[in-house]
N, C-alpha and C. Protein backbone atom coordinates (compact mmCIF):
# COMPACT_ATOMS: atom_id res chain seq x y z
N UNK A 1 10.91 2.16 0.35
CA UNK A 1 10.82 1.10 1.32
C UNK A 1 11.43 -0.15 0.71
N UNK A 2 12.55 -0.66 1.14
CA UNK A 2 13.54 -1.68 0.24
C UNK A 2 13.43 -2.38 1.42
N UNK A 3 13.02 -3.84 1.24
CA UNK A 3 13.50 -5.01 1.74
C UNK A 3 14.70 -5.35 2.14
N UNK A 4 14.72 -5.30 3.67
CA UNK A 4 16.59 -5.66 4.16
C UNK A 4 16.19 -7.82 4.43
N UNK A 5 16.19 -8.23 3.43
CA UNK A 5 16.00 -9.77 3.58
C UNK A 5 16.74 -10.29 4.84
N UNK A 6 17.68 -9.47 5.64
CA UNK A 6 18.42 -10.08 6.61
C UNK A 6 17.20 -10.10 8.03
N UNK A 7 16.63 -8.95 7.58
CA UNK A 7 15.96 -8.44 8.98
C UNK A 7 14.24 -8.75 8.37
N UNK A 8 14.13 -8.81 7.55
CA UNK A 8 12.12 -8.47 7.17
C UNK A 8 11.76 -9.46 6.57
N UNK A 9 12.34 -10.82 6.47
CA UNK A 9 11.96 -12.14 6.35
C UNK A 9 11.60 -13.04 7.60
N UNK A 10 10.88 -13.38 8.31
CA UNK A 10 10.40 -14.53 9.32
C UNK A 10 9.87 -15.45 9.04
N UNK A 11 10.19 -16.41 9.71
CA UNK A 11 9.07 -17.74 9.78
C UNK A 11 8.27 -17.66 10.89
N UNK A 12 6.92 -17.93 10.52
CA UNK A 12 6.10 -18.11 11.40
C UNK A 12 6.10 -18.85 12.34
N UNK A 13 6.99 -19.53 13.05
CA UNK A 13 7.19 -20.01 14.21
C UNK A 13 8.50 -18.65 14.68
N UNK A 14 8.62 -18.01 14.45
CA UNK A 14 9.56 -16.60 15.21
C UNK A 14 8.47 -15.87 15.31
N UNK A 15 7.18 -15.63 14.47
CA UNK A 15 6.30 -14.70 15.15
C UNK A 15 5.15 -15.22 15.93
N UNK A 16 5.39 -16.80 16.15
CA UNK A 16 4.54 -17.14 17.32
C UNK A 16 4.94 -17.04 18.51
N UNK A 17 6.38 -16.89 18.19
CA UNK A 17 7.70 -16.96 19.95
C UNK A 17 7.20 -15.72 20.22
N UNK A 18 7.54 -14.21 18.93
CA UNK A 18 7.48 -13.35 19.41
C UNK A 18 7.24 -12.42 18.70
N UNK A 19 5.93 -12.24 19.01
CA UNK A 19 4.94 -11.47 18.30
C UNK A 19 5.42 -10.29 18.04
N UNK A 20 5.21 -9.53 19.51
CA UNK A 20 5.59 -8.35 19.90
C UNK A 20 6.81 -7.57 19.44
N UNK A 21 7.90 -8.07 19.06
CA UNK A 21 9.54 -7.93 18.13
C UNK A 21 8.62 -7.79 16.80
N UNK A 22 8.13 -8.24 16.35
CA UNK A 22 7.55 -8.12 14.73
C UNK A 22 7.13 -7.33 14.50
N UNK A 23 5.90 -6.79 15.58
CA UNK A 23 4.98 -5.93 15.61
C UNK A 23 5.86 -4.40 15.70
N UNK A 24 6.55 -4.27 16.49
CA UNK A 24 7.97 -3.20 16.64
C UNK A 24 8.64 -2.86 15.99
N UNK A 25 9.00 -3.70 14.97
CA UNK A 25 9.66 -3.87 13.79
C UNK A 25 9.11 -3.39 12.07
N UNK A 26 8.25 -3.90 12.30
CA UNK A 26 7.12 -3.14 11.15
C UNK A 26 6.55 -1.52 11.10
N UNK A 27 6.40 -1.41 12.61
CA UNK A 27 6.30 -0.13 12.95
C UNK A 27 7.22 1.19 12.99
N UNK A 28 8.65 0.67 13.56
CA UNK A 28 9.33 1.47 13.22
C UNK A 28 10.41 1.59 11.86
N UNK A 29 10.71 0.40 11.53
CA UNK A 29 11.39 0.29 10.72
C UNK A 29 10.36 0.63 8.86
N UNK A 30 9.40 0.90 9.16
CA UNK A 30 8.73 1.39 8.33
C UNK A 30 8.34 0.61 6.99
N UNK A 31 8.88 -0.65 7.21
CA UNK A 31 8.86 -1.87 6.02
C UNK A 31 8.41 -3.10 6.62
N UNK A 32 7.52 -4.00 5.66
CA UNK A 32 6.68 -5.12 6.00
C UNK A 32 7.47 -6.22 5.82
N UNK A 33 7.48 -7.27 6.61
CA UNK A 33 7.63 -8.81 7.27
C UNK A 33 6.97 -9.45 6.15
N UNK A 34 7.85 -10.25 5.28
CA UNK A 34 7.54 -11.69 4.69
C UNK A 34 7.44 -12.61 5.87
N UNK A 35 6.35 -13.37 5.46
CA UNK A 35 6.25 -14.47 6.81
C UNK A 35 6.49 -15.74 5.89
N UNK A 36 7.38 -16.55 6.54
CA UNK A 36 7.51 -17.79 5.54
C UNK A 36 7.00 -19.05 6.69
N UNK A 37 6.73 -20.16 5.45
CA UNK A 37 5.83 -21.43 5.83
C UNK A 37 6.82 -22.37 5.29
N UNK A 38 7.57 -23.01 5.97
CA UNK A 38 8.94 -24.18 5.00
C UNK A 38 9.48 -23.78 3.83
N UNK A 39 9.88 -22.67 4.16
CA UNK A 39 10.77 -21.69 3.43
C UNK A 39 10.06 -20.90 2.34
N UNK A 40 8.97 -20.86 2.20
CA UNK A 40 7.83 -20.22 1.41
C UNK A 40 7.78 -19.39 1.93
N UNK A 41 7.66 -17.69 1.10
CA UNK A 41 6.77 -16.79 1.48
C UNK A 41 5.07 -17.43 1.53
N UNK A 42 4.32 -16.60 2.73
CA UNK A 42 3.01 -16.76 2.89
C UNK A 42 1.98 -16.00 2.85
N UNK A 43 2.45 -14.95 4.00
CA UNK A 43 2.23 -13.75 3.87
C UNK A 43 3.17 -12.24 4.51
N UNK A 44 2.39 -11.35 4.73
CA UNK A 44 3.11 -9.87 4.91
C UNK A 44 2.20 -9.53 6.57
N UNK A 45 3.62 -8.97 6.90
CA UNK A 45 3.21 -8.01 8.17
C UNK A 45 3.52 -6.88 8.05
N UNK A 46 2.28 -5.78 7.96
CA UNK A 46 3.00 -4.28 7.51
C UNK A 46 2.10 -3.71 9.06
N UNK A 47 2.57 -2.39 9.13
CA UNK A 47 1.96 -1.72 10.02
C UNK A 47 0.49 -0.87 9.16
N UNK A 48 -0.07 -0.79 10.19
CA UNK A 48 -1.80 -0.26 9.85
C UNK A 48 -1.41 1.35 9.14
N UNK A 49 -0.97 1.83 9.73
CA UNK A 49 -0.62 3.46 8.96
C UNK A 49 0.47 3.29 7.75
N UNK A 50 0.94 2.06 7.88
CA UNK A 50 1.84 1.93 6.76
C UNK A 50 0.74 1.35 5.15
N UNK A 51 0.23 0.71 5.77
CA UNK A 51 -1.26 0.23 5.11
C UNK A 51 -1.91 1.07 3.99
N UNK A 52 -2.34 1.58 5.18
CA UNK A 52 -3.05 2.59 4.99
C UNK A 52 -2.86 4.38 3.99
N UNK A 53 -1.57 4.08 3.73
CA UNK A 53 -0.65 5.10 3.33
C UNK A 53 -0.64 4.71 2.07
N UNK A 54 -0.54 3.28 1.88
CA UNK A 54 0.09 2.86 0.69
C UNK A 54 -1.22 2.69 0.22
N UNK A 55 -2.33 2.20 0.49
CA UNK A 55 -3.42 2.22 0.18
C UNK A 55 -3.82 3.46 -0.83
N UNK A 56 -4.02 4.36 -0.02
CA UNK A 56 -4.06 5.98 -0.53
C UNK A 56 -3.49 6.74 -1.77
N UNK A 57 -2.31 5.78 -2.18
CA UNK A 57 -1.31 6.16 -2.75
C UNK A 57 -1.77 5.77 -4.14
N UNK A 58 -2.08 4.16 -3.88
CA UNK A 58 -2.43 3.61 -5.06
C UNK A 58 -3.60 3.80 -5.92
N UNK A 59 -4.89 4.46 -5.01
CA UNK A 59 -5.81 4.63 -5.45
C UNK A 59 -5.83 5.84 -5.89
N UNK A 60 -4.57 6.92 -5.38
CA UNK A 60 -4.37 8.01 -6.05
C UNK A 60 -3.86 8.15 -7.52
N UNK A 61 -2.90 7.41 -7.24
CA UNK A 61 -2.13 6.80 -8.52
C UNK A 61 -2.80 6.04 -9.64
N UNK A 62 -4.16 5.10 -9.20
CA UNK A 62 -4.56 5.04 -10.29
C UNK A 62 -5.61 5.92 -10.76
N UNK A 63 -6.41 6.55 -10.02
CA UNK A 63 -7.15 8.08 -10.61
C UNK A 63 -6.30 9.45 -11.38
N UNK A 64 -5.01 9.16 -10.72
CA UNK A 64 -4.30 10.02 -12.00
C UNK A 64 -4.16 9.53 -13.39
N UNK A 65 -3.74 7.71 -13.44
CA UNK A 65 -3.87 7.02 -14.75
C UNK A 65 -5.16 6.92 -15.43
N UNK A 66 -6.21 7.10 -14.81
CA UNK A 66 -7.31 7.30 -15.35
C UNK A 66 -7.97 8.48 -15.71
N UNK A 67 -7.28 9.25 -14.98
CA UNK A 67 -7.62 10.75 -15.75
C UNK A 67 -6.71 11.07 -17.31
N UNK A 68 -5.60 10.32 -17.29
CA UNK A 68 -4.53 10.31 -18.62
C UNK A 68 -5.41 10.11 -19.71
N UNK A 69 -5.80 8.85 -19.24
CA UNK A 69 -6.10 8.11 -20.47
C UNK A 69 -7.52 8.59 -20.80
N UNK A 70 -8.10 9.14 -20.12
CA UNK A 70 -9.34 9.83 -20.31
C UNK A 70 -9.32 10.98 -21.25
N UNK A 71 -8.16 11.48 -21.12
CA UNK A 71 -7.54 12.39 -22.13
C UNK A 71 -7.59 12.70 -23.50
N UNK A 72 -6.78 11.09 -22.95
CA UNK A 72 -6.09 10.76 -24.25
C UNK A 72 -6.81 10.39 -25.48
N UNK A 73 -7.99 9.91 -24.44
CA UNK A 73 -9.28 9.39 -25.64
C UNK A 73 -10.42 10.38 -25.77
N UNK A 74 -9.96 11.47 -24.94
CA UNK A 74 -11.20 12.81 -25.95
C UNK A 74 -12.21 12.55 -24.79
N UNK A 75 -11.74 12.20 -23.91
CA UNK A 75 -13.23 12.19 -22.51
C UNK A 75 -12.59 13.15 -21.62
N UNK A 76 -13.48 14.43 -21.62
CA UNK A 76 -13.11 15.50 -20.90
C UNK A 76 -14.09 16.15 -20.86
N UNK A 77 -14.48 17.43 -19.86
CA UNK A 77 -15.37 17.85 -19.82
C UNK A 77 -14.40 19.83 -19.44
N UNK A 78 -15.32 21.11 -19.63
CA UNK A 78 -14.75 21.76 -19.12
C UNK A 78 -15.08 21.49 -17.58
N UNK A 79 -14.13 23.21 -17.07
CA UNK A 79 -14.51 23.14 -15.62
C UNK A 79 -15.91 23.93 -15.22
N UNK A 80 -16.30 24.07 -15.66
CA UNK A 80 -17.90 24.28 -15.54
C UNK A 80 -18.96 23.41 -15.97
N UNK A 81 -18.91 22.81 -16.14
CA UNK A 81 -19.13 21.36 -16.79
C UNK A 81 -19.27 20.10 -15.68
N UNK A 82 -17.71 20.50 -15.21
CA UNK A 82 -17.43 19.44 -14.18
C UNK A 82 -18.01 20.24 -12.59
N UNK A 83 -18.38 21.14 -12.22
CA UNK A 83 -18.76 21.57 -11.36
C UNK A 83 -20.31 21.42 -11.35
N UNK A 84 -21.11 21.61 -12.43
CA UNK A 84 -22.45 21.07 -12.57
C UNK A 84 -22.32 19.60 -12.44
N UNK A 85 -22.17 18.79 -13.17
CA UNK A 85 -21.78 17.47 -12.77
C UNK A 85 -21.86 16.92 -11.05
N UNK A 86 -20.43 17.74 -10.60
CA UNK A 86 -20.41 17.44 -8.63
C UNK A 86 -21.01 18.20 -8.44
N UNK A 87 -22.22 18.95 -8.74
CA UNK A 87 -22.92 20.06 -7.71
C UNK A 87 -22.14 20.45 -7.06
N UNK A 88 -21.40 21.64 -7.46
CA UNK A 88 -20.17 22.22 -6.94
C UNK A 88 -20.47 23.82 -7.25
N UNK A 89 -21.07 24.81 -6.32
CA UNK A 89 -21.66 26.22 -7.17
C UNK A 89 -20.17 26.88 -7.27
């Protein structure tokens, strides 16, 4: 998801004209809206499943880094071990 700065930069007076174009835009184009304030970024307009995706991702991503390093430092358990643990028969 790469930033087209021509198209996914607004000022918040273009998404008070028109909401609805933004909202369309985020959605299909699959990438989030910098909203700028006198030429400041402010904030982001992403879509909810886009959100939500990336959300998922990261918290996946960091339970894999935390399983590494868990490793790495001799914190492990077998898999029978770990199934008593989650009450898992």
């Amino acid at each position: 998801m790469e930033t087209k700065f021509s198209e996914d930069i607004v000022t918040i007076t273009d998404l008070k004209a028109n909401p609805g174009k933004i909202i369309r835009q985020v959605q299909e184009a699959h990438r989030p809206v910098v909203l700028t304030s006198r030429g400041r970024g402010v904030a982001v307009v992403q879509a909810l499943a886009d959100f939500e995706s990336d959300s998922e991702e990261r918290a996946f991503m960091k339970a894999v880094l935390k399983g590494i390093v868990d490793l790495e430092e001799g914190r492990e358990l077998s898999l029978e071990d770990a199934k008593k643990h989650l009450n898992i028969n």
